[in-house]
C-alpha atoms as a PDB file:
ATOM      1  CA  UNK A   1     242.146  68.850  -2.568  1.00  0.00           C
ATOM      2  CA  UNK A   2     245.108  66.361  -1.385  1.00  0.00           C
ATOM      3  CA  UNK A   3     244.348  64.317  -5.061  1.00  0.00           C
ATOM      4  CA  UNK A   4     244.803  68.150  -6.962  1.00  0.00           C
ATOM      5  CA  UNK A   5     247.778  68.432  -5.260  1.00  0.00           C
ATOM      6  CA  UNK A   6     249.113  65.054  -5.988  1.00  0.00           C
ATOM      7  CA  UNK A   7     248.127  65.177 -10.004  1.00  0.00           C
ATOM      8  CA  UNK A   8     250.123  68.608 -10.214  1.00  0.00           C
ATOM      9  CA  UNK A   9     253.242  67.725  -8.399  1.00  0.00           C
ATOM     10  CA  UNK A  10     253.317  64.316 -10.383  1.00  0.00           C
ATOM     11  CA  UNK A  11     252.801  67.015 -13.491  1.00  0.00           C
ATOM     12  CA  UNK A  12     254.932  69.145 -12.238  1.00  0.00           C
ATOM     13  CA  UNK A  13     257.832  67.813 -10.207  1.00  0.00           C
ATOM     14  CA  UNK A  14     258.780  65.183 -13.048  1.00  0.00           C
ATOM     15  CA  UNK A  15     259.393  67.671 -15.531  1.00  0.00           C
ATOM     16  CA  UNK A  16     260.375  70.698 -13.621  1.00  0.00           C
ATOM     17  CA  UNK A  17     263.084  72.641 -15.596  1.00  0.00           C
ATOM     18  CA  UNK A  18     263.330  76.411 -15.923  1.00  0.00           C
ATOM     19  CA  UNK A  19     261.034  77.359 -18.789  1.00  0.00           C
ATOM     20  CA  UNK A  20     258.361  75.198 -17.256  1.00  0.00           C
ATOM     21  CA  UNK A  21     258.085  77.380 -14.255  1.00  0.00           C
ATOM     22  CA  UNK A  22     257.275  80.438 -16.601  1.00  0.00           C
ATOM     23  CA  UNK A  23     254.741  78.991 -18.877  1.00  0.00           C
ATOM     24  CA  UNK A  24     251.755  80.897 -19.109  1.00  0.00           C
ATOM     25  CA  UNK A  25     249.991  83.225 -21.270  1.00  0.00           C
ATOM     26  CA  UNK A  26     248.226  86.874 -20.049  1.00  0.00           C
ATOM     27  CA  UNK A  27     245.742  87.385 -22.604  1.00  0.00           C
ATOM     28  CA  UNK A  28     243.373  89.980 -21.414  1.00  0.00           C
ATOM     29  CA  UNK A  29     241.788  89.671 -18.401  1.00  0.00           C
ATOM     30  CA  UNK A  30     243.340  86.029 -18.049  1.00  0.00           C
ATOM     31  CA  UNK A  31     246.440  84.603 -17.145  1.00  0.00           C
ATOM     32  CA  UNK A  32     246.117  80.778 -18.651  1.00  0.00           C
ATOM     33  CA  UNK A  33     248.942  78.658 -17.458  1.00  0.00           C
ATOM     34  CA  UNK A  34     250.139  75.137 -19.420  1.00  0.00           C
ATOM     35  CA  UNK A  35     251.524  72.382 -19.026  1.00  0.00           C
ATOM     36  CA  UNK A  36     252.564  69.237 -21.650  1.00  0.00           C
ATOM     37  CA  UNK A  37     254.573  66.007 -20.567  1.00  0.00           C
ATOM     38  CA  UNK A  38     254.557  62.232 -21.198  1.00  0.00           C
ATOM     39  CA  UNK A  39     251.374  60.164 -19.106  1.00  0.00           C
ATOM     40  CA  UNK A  40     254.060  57.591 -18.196  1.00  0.00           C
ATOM     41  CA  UNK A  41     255.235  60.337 -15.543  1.00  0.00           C
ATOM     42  CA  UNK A  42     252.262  60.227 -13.413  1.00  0.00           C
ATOM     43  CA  UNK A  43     251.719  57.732 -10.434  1.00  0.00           C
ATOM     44  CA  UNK A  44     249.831  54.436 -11.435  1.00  0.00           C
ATOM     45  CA  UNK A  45     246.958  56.146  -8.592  1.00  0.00           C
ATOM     46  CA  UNK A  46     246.654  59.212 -10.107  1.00  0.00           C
ATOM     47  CA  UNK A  47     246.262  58.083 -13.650  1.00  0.00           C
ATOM     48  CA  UNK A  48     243.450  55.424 -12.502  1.00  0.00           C
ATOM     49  CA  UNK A  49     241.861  58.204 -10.861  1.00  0.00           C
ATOM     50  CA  UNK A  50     241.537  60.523 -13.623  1.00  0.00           C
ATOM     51  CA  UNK A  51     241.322  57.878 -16.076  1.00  0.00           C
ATOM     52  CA  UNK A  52     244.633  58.275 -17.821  1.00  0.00           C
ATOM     53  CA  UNK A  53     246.808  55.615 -20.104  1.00  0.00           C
ATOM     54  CA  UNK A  54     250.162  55.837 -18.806  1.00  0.00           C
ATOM     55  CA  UNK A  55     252.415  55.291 -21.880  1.00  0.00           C
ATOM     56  CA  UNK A  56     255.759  56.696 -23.141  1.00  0.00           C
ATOM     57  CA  UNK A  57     253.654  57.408 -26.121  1.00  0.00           C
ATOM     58  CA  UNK A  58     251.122  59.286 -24.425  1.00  0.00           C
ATOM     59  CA  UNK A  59     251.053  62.747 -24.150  1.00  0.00           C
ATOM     60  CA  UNK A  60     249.300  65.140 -21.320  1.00  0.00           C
ATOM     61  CA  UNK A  61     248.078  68.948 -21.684  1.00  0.00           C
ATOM     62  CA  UNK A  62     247.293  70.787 -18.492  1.00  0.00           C
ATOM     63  CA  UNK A  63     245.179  73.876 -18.665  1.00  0.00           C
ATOM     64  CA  UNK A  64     244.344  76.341 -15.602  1.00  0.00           C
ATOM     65  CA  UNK A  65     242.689  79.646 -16.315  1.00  0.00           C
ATOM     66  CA  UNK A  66     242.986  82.467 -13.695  1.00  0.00           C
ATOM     67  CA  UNK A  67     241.035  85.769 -13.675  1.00  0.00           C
ATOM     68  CA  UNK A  68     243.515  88.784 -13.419  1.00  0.00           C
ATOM     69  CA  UNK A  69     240.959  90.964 -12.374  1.00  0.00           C
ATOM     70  CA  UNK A  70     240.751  89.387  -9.093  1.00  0.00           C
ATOM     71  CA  UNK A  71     242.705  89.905  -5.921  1.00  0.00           C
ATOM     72  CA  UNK A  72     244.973  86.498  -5.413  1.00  0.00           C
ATOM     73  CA  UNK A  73     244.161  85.626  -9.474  1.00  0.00           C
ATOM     74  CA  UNK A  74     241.549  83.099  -8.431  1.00  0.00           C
ATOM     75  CA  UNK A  75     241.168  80.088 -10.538  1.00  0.00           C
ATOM     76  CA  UNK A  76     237.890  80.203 -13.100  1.00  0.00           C
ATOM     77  CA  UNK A  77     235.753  77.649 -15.077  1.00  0.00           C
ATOM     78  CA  UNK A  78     236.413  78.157 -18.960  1.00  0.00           C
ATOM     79  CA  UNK A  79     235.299  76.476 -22.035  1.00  0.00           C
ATOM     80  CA  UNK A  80     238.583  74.647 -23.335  1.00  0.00           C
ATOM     81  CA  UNK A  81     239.019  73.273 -26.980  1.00  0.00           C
ATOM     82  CA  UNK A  82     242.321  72.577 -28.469  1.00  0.00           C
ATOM     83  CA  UNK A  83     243.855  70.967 -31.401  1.00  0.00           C
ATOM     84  CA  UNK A  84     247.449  69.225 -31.568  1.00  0.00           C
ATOM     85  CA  UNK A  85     249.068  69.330 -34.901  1.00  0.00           C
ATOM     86  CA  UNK A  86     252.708  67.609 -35.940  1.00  0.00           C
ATOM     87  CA  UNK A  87     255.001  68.935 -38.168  1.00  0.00           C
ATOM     88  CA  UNK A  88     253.425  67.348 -41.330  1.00  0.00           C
ATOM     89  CA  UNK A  89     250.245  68.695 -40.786  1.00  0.00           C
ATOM     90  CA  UNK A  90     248.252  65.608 -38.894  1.00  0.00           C
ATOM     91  CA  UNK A  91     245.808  67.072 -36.373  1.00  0.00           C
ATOM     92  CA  UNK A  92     243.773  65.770 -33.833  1.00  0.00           C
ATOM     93  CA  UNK A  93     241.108  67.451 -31.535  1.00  0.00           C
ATOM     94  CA  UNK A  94     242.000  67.705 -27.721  1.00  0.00           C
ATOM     95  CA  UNK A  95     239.298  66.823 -25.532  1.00  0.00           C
ATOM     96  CA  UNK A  96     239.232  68.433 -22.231  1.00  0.00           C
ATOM     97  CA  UNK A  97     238.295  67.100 -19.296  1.00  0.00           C
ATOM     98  CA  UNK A  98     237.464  69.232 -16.245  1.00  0.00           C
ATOM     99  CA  UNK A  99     238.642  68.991 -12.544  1.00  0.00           C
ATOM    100  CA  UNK A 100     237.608  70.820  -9.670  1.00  0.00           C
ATOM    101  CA  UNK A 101     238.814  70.198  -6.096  1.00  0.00           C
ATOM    102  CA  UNK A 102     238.097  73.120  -3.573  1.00  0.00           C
ATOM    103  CA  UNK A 103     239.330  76.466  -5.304  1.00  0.00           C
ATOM    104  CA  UNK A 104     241.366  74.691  -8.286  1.00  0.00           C
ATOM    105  CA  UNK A 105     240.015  74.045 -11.746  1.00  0.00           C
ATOM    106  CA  UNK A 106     241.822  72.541 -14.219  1.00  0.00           C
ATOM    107  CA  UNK A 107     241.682  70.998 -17.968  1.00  0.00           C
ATOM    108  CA  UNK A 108     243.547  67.621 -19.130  1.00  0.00           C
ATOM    109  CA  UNK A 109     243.737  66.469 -22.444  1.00  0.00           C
ATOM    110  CA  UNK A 110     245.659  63.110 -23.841  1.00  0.00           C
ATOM    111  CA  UNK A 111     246.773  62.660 -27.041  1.00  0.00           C
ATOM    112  CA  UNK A 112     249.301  60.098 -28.795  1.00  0.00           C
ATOM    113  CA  UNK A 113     252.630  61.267 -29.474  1.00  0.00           C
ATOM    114  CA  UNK A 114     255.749  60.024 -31.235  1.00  0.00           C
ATOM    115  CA  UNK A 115     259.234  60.128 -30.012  1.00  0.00           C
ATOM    116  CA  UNK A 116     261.391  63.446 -30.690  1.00  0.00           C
ATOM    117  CA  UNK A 117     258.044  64.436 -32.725  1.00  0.00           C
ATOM    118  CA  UNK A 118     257.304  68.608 -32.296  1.00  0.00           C
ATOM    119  CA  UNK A 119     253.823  69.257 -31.865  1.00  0.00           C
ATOM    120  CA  UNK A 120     251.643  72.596 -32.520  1.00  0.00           C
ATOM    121  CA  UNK A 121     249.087  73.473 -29.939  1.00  0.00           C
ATOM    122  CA  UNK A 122     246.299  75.864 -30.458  1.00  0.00           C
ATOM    123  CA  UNK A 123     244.182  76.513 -27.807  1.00  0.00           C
ATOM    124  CA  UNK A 124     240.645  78.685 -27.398  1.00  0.00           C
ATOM    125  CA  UNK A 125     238.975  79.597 -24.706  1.00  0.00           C
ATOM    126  CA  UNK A 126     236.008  81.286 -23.014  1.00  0.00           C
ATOM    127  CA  UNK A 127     235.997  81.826 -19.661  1.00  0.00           C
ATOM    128  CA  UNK A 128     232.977  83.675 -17.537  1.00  0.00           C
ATOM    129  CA  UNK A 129     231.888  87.190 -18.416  1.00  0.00           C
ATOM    130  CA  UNK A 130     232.136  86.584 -21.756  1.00  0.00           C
ATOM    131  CA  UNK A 131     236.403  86.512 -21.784  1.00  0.00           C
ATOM    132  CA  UNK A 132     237.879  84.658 -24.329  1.00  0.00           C
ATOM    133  CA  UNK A 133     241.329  83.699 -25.431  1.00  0.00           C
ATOM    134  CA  UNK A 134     243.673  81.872 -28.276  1.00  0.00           C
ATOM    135  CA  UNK A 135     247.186  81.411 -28.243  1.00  0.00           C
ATOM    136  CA  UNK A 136     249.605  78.587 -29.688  1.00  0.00           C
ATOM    137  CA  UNK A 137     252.513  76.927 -28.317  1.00  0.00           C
ATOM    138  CA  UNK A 138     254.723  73.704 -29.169  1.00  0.00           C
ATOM    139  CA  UNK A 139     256.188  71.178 -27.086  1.00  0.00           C
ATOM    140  CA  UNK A 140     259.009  69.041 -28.666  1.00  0.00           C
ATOM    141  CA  UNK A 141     257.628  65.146 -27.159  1.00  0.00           C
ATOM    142  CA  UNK A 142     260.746  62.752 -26.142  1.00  0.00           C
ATOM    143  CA  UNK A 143     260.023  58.836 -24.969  1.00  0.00           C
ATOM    144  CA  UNK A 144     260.989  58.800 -21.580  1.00  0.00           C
ATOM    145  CA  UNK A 145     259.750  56.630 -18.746  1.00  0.00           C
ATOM    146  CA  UNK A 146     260.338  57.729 -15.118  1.00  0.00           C
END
């Protein structure tokens, strides 16, 4: 659980402004929160641990999928696919990897990215009991070392 909490406030605390905090999606019975920053922004430990290139030119998606119907919105296992797209139309497949410590699941993604490039997200998922959800967002990805 202490290596969770490490790889989210590395995610978290390097990029924490205002609309980060509120980033999430309530689709149905899910509330899907999600997270994009730069891999150069996570500790040398973490990134060996979960296999991560740190690079200004590397790009991170964090996925966590809670189930609304539940008291305390309990974190649940989902099927996660994704695609990234830039604004000429180049797209590239996300592939998610899965972590579980204690309670928390999560799903991380890499992907290269190009200085002051805007990317498309598109996200689908299917989470138990047969819940499923799609939504888009874009992230605007800026160089930036730590």
């Amino acid at each position: 659980m202490r290596n969770l909490i490490a790889l989210m406030i590395s995610l978290c605390g390097m990029v924490m402004t205002p609309a980060w905090a509120g980033q999430f999606k309530e689709v149905g019975e899910l509330e899907v929160h999600y997270n994009t920053l730069s891999t150069a922004f996570l500790t040398p430990n973490i990134a060996k641990q979960y296999d991560i290139t740190r690079s200004g030119y590397r790009g991170l998606v964090n996925i966590a999928v809670l189930d609304t119907m539940q008291l305390g919105k309990p974190a649940i296992a989902a099927e996660v696919q994704g695609q990234v797209k830039n604004l000429v139309g180049n797209t590239r497949e996300l592939n998610f990897t899965e972590i579980r410590e204690g309670d928390a699941i999560y799903y991380i993604a890499t992907f290269a990215a190009d200085d002051e490039e805007t990317y498309r997200f598109h996200i689908d998922l299917n989470a138990a009991g047969n819940r499923s959800a799609s939504f888009n967002y874009n992230y605007t990805f800026y160089v930036d070392t730590p």
